[in-house]
N, C-alpha and C. Protein backbone atom coordinates (compact mmCIF):
# COMPACT_ATOMS: atom_id res chain seq x y z
N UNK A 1 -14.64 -36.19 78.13
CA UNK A 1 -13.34 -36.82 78.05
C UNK A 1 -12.80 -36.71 76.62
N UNK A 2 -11.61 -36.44 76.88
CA UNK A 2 -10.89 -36.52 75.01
C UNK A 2 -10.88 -37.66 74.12
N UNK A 3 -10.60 -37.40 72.92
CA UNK A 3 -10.19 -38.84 72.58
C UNK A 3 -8.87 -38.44 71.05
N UNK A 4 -8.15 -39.41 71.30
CA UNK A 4 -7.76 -39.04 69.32
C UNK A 4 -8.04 -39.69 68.81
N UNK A 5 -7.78 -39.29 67.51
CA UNK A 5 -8.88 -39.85 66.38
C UNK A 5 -7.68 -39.79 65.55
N UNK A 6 -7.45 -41.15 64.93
CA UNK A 6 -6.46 -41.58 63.76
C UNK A 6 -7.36 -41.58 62.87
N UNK A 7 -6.48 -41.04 61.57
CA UNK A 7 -7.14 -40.87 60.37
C UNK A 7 -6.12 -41.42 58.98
N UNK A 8 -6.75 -41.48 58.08
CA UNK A 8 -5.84 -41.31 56.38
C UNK A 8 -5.88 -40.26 56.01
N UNK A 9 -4.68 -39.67 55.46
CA UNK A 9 -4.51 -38.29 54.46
C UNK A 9 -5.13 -38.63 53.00
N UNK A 10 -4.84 -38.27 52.61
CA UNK A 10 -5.12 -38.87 50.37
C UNK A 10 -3.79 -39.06 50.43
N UNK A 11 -2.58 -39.00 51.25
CA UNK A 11 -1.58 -39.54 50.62
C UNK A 11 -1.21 -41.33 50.89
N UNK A 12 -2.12 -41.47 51.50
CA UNK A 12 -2.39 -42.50 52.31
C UNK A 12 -1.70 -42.67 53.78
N UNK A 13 -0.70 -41.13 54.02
CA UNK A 13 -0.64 -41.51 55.64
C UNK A 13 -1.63 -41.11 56.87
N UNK A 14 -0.70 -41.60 57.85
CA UNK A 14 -1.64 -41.22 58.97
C UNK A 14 -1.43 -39.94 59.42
N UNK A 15 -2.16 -39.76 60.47
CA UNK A 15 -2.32 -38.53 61.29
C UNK A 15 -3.55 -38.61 62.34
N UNK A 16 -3.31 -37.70 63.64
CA UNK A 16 -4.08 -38.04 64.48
C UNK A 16 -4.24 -36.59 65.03
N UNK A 17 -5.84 -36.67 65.81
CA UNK A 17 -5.97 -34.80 65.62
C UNK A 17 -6.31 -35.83 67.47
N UNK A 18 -5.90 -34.46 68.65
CA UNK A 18 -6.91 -34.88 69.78
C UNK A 18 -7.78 -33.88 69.89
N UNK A 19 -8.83 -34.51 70.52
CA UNK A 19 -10.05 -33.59 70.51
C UNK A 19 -10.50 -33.73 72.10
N UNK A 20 -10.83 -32.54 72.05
CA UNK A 20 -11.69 -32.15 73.47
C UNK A 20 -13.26 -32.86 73.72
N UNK A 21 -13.72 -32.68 74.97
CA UNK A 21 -14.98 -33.74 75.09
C UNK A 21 -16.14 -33.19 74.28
N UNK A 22 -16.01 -32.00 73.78
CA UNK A 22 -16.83 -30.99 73.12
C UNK A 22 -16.95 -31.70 70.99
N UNK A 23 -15.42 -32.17 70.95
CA UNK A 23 -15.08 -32.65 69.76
C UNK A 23 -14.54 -31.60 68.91
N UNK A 24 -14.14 -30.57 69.57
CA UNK A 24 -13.11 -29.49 69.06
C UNK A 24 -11.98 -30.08 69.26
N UNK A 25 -11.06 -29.98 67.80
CA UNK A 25 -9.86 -30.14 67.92
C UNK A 25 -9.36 -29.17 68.42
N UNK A 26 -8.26 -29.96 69.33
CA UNK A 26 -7.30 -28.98 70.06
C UNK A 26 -5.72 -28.81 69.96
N UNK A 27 -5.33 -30.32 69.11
CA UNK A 27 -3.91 -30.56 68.56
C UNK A 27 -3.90 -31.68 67.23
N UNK A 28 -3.16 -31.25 66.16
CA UNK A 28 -2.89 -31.83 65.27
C UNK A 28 -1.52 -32.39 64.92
N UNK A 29 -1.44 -33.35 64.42
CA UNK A 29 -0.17 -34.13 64.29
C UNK A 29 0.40 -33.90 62.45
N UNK A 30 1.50 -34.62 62.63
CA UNK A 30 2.24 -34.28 61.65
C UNK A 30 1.76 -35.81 60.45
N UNK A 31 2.02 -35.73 59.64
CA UNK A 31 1.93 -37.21 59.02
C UNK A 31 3.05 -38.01 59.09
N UNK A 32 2.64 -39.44 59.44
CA UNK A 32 3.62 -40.35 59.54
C UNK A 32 3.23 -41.24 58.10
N UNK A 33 4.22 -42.42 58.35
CA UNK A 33 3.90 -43.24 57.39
C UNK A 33 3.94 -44.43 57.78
N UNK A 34 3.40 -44.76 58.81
CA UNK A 34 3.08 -45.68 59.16
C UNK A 34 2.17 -45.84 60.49
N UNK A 35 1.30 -46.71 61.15
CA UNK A 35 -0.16 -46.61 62.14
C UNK A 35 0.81 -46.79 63.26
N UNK A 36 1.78 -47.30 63.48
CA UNK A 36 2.77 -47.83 64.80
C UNK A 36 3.44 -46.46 64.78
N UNK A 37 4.11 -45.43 63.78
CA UNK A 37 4.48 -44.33 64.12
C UNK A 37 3.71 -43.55 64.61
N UNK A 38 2.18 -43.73 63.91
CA UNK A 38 1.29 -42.69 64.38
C UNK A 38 1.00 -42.84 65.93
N UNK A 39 0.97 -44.47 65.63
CA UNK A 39 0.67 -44.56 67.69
C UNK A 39 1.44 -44.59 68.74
N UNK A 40 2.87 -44.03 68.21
CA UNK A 40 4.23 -43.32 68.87
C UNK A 40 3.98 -42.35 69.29
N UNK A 41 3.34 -41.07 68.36
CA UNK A 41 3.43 -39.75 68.45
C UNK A 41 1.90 -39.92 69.59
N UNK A 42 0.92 -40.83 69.16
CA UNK A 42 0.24 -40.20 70.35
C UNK A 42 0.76 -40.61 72.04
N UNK A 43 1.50 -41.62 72.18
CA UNK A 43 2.06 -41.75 73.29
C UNK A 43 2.91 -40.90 73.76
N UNK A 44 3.80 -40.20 72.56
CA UNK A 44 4.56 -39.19 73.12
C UNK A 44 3.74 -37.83 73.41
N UNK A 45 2.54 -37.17 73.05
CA UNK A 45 1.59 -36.44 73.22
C UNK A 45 1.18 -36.44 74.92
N UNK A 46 0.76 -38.13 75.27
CA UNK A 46 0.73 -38.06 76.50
C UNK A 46 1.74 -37.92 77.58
N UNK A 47 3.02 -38.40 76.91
CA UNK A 47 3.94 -38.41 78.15
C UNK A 47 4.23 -36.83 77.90
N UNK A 48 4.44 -35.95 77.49
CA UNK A 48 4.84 -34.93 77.10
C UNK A 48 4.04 -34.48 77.34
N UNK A 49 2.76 -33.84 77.53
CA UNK A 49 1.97 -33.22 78.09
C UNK A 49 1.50 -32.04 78.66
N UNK A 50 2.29 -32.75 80.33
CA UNK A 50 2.12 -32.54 81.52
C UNK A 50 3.62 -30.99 81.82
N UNK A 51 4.63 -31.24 80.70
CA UNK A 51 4.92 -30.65 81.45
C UNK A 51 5.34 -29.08 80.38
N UNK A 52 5.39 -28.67 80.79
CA UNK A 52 4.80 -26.63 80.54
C UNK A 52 6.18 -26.58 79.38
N UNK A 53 7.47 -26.98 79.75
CA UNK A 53 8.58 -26.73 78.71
C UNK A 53 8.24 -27.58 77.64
N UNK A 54 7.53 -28.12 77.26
CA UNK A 54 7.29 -28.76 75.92
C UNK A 54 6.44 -28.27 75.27
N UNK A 55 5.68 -26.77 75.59
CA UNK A 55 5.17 -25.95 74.20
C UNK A 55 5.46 -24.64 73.99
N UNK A 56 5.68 -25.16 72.98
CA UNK A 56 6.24 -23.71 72.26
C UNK A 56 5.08 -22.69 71.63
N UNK A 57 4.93 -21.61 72.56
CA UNK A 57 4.06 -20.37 72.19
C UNK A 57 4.45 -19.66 70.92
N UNK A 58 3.79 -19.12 69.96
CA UNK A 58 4.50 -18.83 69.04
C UNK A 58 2.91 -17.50 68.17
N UNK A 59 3.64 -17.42 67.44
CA UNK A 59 2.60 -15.97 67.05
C UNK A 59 3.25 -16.43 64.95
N UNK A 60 1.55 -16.42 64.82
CA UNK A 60 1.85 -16.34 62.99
C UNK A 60 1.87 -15.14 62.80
N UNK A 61 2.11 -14.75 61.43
CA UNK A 61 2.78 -13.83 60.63
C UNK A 61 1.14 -12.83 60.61
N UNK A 62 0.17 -13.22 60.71
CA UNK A 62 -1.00 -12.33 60.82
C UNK A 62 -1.24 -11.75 62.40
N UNK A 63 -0.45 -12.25 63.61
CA UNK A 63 -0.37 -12.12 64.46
C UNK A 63 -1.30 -13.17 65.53
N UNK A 64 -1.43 -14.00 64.61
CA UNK A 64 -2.76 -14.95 65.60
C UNK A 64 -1.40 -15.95 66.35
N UNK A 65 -2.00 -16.25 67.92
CA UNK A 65 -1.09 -17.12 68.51
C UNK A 65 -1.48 -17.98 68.19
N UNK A 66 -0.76 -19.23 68.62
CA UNK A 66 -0.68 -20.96 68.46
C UNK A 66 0.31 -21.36 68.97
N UNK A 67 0.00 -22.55 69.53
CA UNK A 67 1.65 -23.70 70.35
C UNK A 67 1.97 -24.93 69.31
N UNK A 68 2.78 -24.84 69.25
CA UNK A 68 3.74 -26.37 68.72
C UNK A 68 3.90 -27.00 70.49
N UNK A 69 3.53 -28.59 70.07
CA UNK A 69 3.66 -29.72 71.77
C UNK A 69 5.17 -30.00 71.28
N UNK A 70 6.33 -29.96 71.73
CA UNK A 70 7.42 -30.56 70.98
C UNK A 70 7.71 -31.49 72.55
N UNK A 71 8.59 -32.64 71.67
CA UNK A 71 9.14 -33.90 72.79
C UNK A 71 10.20 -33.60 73.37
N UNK A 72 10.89 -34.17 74.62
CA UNK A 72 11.74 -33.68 74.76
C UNK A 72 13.48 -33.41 73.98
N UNK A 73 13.21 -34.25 72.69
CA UNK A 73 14.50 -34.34 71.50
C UNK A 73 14.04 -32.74 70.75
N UNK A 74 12.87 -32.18 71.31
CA UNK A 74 12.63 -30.95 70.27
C UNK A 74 11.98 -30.77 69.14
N UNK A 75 11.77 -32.38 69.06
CA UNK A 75 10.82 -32.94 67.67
C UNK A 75 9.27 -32.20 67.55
N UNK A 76 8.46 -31.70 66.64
CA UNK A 76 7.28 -31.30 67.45
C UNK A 76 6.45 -32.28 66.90
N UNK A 77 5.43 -32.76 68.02
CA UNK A 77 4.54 -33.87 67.85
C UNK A 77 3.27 -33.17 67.48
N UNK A 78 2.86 -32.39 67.78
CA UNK A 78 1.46 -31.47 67.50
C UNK A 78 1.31 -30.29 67.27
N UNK A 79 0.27 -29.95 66.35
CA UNK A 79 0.37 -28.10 66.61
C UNK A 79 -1.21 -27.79 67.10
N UNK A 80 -1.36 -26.28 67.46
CA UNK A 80 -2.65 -26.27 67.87
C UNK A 80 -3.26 -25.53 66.66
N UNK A 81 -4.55 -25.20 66.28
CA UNK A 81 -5.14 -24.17 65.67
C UNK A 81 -4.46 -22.73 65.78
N UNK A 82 -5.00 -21.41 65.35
CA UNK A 82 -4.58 -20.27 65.11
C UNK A 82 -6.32 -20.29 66.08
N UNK A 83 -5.74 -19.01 67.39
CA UNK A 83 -6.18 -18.24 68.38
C UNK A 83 -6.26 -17.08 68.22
N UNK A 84 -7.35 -16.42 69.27
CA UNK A 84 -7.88 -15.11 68.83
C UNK A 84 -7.28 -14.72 69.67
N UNK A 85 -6.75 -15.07 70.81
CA UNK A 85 -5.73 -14.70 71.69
C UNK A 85 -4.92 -15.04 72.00
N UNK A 86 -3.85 -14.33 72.73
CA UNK A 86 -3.42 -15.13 73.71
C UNK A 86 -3.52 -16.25 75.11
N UNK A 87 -5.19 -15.27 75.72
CA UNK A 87 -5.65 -16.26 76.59
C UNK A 87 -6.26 -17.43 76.25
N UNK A 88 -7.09 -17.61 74.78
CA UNK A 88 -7.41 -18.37 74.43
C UNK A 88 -6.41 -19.63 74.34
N UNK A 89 -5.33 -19.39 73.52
CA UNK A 89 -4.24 -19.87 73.33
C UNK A 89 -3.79 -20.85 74.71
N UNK A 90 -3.64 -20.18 75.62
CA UNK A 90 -3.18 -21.07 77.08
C UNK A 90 -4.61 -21.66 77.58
N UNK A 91 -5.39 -21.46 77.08
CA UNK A 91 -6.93 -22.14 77.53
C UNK A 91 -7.05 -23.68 76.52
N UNK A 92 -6.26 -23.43 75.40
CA UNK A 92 -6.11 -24.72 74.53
C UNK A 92 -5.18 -25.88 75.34
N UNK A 93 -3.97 -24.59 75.96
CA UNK A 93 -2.64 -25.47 76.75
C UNK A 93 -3.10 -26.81 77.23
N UNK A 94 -4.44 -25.85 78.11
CA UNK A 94 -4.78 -26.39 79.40
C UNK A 94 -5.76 -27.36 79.18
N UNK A 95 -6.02 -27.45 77.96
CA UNK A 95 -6.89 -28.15 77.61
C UNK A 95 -6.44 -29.34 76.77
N UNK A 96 -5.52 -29.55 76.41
CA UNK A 96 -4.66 -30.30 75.98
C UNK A 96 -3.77 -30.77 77.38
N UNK A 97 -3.23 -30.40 78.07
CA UNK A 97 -3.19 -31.03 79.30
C UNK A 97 -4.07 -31.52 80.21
N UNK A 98 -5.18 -31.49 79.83
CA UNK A 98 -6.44 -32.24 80.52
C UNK A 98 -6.49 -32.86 79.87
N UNK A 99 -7.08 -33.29 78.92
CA UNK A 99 -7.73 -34.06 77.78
C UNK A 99 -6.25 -35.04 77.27
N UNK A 100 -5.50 -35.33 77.11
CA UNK A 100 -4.33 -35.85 76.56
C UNK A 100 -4.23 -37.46 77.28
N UNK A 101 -3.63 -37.22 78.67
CA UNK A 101 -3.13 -37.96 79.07
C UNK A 101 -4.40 -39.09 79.37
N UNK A 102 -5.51 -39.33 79.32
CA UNK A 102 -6.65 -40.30 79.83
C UNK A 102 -7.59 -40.35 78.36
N UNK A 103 -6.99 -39.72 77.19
CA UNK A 103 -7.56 -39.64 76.02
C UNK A 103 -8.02 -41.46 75.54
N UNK A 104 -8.81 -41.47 75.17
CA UNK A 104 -9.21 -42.78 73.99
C UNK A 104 -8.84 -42.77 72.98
N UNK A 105 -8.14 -43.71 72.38
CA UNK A 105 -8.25 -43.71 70.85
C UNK A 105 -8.79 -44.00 69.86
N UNK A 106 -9.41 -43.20 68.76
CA UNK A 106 -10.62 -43.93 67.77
C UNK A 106 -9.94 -44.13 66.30
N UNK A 107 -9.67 -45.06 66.11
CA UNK A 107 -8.70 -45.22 64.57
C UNK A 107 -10.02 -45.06 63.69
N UNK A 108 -10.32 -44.69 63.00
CA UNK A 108 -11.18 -44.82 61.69
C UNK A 108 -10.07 -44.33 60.72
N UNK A 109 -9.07 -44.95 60.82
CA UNK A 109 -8.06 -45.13 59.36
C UNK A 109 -8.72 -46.04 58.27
């Protein structure tokens, strides 16, 4: 089962990575500045999820894929790692749509 995991930056904000039952991260968040924003973005993570138009496939400049989760305002709430594929890449999707919505949360902020 997944869980996210709230954390501190050194700048002192937050951020929250979700992780797979394995404890591979599979999506990373942006920094907020505050624990009630952070525990916005993971609610919007779950409601957003489920459905396929909220990630954006995308290819870095070395050619490795990765998705941005964006909300439905377009905001993006998460990004994934850099993939060795493309299939890999939709194997994260799917794995982030498993793992998301029934996730736990572990603050060690």
């Amino acid at each position: 089962m997944g869980k996210f995991e709230i954390k501190t930056d050194k700048s002192g904000q937050f951020r929250f990575n979700l992780k797979a039952g394995n404890g591979q991260v599979i999506l990373s968040s942006e920094a907020y500045r505050t624990k009630a924003s952070c525990n916005n973005g993971i609610a919007s993570v779950s409601k957003n999820c489920m459905d396929d138009k909220c990630f954006e496939r995308k290819t870095a400049k070395n050619g490795s894929p990765y998705f941005n989760l964006k909300s439905t305002n377009g905001q993006v709430i998460g990004k994934s790692e850099m993939y060795s594929s493309t299939s890999a890449m939709e194997n994260g999707i799917a794995s982030v749509k498993k793992n998301a919505p029934n996730a736990s949360i572990n603050d060690i902020s």
